[in-house]
Protein backbone atom coordinates (compact mmCIF):
# COMPACT_ATOMS: atom_id res chain seq x y z
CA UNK A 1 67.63 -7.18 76.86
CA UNK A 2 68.60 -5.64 73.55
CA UNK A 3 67.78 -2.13 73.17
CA UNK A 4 64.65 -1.63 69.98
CA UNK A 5 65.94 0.19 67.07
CA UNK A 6 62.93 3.15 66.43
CA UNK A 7 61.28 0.81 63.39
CA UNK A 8 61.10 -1.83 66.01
CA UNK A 9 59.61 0.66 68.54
CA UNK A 10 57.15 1.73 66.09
CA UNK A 11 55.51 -1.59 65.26
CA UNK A 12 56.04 -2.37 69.38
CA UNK A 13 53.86 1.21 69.26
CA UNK A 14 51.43 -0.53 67.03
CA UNK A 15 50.89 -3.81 67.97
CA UNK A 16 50.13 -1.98 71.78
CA UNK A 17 47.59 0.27 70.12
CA UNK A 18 45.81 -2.23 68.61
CA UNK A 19 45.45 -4.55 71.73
CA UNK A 20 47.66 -7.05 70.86
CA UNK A 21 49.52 -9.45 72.91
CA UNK A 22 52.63 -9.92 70.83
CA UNK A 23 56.04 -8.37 71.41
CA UNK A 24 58.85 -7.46 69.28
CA UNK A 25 61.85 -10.23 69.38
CA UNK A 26 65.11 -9.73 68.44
CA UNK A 27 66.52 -12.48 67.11
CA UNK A 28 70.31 -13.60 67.19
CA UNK A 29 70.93 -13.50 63.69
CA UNK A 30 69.55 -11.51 60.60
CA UNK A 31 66.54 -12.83 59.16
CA UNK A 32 66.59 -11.09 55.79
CA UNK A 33 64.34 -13.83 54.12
CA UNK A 34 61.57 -16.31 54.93
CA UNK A 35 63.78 -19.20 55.33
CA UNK A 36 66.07 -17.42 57.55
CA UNK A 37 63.23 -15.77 59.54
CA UNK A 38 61.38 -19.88 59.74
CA UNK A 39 65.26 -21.60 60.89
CA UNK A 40 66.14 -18.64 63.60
CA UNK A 41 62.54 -18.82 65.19
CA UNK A 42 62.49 -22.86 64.21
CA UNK A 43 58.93 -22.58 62.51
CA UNK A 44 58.17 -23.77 59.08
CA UNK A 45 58.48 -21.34 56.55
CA UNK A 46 54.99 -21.09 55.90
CA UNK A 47 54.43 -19.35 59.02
CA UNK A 48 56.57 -16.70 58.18
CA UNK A 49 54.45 -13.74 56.86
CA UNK A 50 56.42 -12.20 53.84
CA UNK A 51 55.87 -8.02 53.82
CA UNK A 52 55.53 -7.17 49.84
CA UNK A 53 55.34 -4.30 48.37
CA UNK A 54 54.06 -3.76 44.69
CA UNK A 55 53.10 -0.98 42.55
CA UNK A 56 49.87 -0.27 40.39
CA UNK A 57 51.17 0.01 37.22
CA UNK A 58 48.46 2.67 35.77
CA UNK A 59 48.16 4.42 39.30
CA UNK A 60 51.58 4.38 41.11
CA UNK A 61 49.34 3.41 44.20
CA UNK A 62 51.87 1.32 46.76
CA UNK A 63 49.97 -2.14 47.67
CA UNK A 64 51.12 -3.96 50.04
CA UNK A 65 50.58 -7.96 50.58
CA UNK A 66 51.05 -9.89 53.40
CA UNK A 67 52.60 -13.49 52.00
CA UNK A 68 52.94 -17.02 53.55
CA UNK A 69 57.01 -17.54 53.19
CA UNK A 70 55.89 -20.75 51.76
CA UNK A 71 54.18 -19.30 48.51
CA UNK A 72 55.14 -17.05 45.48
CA UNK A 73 53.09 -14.15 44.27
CA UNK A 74 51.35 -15.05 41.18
CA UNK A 75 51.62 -11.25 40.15
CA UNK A 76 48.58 -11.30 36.94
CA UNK A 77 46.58 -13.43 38.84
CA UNK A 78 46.93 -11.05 42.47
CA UNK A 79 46.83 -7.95 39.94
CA UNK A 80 43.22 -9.58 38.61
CA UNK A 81 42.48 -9.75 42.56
CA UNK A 82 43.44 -6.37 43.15
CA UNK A 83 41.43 -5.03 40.22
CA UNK A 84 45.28 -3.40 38.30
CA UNK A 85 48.05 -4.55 37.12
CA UNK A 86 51.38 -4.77 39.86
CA UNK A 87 54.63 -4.18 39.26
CA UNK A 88 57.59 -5.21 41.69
CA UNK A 89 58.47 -2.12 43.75
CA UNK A 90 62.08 -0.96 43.95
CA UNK A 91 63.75 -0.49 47.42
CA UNK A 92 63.43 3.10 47.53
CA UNK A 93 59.43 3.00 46.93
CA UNK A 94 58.90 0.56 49.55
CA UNK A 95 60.91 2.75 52.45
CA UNK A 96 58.99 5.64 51.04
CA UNK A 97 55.43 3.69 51.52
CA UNK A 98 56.66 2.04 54.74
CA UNK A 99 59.02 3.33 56.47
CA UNK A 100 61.00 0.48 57.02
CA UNK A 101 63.90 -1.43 54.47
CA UNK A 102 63.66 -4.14 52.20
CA UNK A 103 64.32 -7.10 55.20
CA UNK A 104 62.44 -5.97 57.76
CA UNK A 105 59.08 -4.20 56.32
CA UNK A 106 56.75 -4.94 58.79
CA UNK A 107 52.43 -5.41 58.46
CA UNK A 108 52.61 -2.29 60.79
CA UNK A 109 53.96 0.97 61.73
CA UNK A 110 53.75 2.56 58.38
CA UNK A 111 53.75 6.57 57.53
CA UNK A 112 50.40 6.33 56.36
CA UNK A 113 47.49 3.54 56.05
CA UNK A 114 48.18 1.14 53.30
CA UNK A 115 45.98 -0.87 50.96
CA UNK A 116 46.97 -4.06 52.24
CA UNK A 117 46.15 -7.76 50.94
CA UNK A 118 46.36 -11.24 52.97
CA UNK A 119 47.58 -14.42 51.55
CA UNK A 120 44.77 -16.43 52.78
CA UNK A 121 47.07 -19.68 53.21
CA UNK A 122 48.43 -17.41 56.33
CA UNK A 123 44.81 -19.10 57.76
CA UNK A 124 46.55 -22.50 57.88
CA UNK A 125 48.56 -21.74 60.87
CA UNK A 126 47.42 -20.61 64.63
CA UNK A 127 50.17 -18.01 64.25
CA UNK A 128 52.21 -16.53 62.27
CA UNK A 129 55.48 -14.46 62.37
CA UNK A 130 56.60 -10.62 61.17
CA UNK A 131 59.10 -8.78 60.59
CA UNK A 132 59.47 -6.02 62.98
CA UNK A 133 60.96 -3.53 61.20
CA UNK A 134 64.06 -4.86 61.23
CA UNK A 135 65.65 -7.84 59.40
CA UNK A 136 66.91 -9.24 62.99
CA UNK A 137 63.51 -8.59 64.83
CA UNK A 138 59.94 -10.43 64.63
CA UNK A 139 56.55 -10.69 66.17
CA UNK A 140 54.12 -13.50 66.49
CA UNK A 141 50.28 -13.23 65.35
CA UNK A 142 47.51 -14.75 64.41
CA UNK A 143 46.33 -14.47 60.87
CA UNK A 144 42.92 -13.01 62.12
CA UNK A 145 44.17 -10.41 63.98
CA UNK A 146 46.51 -9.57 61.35
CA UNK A 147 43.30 -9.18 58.86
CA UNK A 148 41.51 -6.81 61.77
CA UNK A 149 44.02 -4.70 62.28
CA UNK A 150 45.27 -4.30 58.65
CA UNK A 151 42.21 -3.62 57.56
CA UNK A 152 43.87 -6.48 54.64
CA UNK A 153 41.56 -8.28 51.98
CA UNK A 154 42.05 -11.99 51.98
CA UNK A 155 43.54 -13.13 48.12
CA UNK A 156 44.83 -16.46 47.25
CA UNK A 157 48.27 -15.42 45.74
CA UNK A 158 49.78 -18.32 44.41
């Protein structure tokens, strides 16, 4: 079995604390976007969950949303949702928030509790897939659980 890098370990950490039954999977090959993530796990690419991170414009606050790999982020319209405007976060912001690289930011294991959003498409499947803080490692969940645990507000993104 391959060894967990420490961001893996930390959402295998999480996903223990919170009572869940999925594990971290290392996949064979990198999985740096949705469609790679969907082809190595041989899932649709909706089920993939897409880790975002954006920025308030006015406050600097780091929001993070939780994305079907099948949609886009309508940024005005989520922004609306969110109650300020976003701007796209660069790669050093997002490993500040998160902990974790552009690739592999995954729903869990952060530095700190984030204000997180759910695509509420995600609700389609009976599980989804994660990144595990890693672009070559993933978890399976079900959109629910992913809600409870996040503490994440449902938003339609698209």
């Amino acid at each position: 079995m391959t060894e967990l890098k420490a961001a893996e370990q930390r959402v295998a950490a999480a996903l223990e604390t919170h009572g869940l039954p999925g594990k971290v999977i290392v996949l064979e090959q990198l999985a740096t976007t949705a469609q790679m993530a969907a082809d190595a796990i041989g899932v649709e690419v909706g089920r993939i969950v897409k880790s975002l991170m954006f920025k308030g414009k006015e406050s600097g606050k780091p929001y993070l949303l939780l994305v079907s790999g099948a949609n886009r982020v309508h940024e005005k319209r989520a922004g609306r949702q969110i109650g300020e405007v976003l701007e796209r976060s660069d790669a050093d912001f997002v490993k500040e928030w998160t902990g974790f690289s552009i690739g592999g930011v995954s729903p869990f294991g952060h530095p700190a509790p984030l204000t997180t959003y759910l695509d509420q498409d995600l609700f389609k499947y009976d599980t989804v897939w994660a990144a595990a803080g890693d672009p070559r490692s993933v978890f399976e969940i079900t959109a629910a659980d992913l809600e409870r645990t996040t503490g994440a507000t449902k938003i339609d993104v698209t």
